[in-house]
C-alpha atoms as a PDB file:
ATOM      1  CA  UNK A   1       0.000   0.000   0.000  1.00  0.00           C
ATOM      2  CA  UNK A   2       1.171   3.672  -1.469  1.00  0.00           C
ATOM      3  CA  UNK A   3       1.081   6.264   1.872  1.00  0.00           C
ATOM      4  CA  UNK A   4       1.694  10.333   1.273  1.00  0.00           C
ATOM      5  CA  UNK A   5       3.244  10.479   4.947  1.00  0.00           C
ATOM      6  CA  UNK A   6       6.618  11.085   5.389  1.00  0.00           C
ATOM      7  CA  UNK A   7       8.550   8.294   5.990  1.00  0.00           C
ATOM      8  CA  UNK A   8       9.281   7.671   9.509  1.00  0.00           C
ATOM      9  CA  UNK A   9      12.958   8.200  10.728  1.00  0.00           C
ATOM     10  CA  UNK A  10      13.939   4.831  12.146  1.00  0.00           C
ATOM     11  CA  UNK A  11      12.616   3.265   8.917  1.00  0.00           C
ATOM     12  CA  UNK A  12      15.323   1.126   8.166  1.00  0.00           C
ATOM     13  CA  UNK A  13      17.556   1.905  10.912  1.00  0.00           C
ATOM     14  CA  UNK A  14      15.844   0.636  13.977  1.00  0.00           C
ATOM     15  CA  UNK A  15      14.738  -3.407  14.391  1.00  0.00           C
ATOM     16  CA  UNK A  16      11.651  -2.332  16.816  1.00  0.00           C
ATOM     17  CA  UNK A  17      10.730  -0.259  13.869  1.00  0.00           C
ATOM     18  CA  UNK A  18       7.864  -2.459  12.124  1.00  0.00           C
ATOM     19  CA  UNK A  19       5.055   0.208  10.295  1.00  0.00           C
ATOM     20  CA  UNK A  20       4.132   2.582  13.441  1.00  0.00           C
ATOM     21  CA  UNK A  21       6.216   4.477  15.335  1.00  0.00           C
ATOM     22  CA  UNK A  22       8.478   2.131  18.006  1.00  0.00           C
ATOM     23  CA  UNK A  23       8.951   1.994  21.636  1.00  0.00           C
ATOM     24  CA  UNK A  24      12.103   3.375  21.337  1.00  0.00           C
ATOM     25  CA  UNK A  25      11.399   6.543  19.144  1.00  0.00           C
ATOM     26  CA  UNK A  26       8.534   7.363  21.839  1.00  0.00           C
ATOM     27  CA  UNK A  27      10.275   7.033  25.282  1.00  0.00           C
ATOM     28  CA  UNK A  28      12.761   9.480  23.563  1.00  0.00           C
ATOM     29  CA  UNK A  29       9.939  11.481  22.516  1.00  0.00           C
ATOM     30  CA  UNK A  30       8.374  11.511  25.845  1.00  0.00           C
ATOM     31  CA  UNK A  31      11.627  12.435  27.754  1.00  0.00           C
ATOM     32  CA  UNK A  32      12.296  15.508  25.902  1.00  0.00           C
ATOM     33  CA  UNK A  33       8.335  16.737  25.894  1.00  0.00           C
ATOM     34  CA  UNK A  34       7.399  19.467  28.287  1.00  0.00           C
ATOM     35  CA  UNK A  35       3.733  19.015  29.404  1.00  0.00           C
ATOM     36  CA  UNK A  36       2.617  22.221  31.166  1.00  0.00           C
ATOM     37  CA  UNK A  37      -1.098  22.182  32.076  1.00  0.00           C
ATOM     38  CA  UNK A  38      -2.527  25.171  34.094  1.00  0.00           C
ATOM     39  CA  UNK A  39      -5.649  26.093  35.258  1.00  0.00           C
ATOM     40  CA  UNK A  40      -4.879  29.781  33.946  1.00  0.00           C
ATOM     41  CA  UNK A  41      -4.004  31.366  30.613  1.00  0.00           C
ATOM     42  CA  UNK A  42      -1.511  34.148  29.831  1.00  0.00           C
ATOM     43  CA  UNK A  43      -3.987  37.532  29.280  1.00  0.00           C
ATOM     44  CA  UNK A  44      -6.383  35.787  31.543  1.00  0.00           C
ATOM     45  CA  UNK A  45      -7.704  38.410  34.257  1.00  0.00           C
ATOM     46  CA  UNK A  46      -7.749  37.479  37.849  1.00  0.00           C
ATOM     47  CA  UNK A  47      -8.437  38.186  41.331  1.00  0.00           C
ATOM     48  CA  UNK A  48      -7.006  36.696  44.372  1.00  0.00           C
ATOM     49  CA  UNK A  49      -9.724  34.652  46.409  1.00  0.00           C
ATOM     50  CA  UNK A  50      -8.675  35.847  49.912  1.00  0.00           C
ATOM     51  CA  UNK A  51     -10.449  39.213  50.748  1.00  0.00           C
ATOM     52  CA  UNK A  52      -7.284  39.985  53.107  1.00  0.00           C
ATOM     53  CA  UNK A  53      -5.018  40.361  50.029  1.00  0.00           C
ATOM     54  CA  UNK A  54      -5.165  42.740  47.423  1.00  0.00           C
ATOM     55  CA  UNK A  55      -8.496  43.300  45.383  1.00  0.00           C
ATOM     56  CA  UNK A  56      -7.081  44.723  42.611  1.00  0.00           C
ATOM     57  CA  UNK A  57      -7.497  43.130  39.001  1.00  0.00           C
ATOM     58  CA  UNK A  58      -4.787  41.130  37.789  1.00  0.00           C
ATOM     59  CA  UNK A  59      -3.592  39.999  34.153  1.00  0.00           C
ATOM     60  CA  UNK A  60      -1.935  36.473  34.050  1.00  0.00           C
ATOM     61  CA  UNK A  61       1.641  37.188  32.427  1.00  0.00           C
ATOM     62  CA  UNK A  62       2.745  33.559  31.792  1.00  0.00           C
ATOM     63  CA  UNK A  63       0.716  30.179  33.038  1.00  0.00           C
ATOM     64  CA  UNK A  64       3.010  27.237  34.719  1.00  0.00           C
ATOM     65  CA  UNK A  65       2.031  24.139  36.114  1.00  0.00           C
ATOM     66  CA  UNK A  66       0.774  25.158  39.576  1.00  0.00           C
ATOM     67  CA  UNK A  67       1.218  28.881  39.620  1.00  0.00           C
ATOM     68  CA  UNK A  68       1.254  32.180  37.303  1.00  0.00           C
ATOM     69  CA  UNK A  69       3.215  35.021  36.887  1.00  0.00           C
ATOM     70  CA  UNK A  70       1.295  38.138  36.856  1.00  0.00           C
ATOM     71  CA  UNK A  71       1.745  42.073  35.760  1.00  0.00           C
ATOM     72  CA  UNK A  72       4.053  41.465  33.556  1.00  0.00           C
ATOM     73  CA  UNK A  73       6.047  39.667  35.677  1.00  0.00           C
ATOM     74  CA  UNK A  74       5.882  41.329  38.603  1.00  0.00           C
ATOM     75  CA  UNK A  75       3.614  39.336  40.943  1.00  0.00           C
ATOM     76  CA  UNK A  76       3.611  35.332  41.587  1.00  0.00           C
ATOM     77  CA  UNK A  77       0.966  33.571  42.677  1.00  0.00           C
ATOM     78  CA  UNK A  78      -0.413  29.826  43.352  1.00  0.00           C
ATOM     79  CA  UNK A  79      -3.239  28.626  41.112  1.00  0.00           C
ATOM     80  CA  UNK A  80      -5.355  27.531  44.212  1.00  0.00           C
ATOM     81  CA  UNK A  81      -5.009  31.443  45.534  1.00  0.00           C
ATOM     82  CA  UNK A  82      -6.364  33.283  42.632  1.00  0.00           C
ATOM     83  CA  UNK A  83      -9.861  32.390  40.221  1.00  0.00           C
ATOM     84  CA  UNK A  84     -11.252  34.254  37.092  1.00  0.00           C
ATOM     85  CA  UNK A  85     -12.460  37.692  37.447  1.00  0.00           C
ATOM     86  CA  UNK A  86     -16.071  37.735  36.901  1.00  0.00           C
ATOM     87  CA  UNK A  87     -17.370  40.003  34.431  1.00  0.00           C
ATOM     88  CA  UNK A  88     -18.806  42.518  37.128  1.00  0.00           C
ATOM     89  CA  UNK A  89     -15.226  42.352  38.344  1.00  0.00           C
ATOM     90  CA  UNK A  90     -14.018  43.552  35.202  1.00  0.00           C
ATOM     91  CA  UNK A  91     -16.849  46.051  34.912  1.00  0.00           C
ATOM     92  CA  UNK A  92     -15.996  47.532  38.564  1.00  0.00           C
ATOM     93  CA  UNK A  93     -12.363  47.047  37.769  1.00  0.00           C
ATOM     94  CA  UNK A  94     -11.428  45.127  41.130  1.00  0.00           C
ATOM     95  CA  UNK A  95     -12.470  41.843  43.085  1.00  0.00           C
ATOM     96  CA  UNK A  96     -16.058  42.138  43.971  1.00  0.00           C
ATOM     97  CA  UNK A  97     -17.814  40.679  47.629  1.00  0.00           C
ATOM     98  CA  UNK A  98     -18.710  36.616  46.964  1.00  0.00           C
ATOM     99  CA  UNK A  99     -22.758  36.827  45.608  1.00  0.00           C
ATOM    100  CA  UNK A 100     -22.575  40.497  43.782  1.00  0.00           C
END
C-alpha cells in the first residue's frame, strides 16, 4: 500500500521499527516533551480569592504548572489562591464581595 506520509525516521535503521512508530522513538519522545497544564491562561484576568489580600485586578503574564506570573512579571501567585475575574469584576475594575 502507497502512503503520502513522510517516511518515519527509524525506517530502516531501527529493528523495533515495524510500520508505526516504536517503543524506542517514543520514550525518547516523551523524555524531551514538556507538558505544562494550568488552570490559567496568559492575558487571563484574575483576582485573588482571599479578601485579606489585594483586590485589585490582575492579568496572568505567563501560566506554569501550579502557579502564574502576573503584571508582567511582577507578581507570583499559586493557582489555588487566585480564580477568574467575573465580568462585574471587570466592569468595577477590582475583586467584587462573593454573591454580587
Amino acid at each position: 500500500m502507497q502512503t503520502n506520509l513522510p517516511q518515519h525516521p527509524c525506517a530502516n535503521k531501527c529493528t523495533d521499527f515495524k510500520e508505526e512508530q516504536c517503543g524506542h522513538c517514543l520514550v525518547q519522545v516523551m523524555r524531551t516533551r514538556t507538558v505544562i497544564e494550568s488552570d490559567f491562561l496568559s492575558g487571563d484576568v484574575v483576582v485573588f480569592v482571599d479578601a485579606a489580600k489585594p483586590d485589585h485586578l490582575m492579568t496572568v503574564h505567563k501560566a506554569q504548572e501550579n502557579s502564574v506570573l502576573l503584571d508582567g512579571n511582577r507578581s507570583f501567585a499559586l493557582n489555588h489562591l487566585i480564580r477568574p475575574a467575573s465580568v462585574a469584576e471587570l466592569g468595577a475594575g477590582k475583586r467584587l464581595e462573593e454573591g454580587v
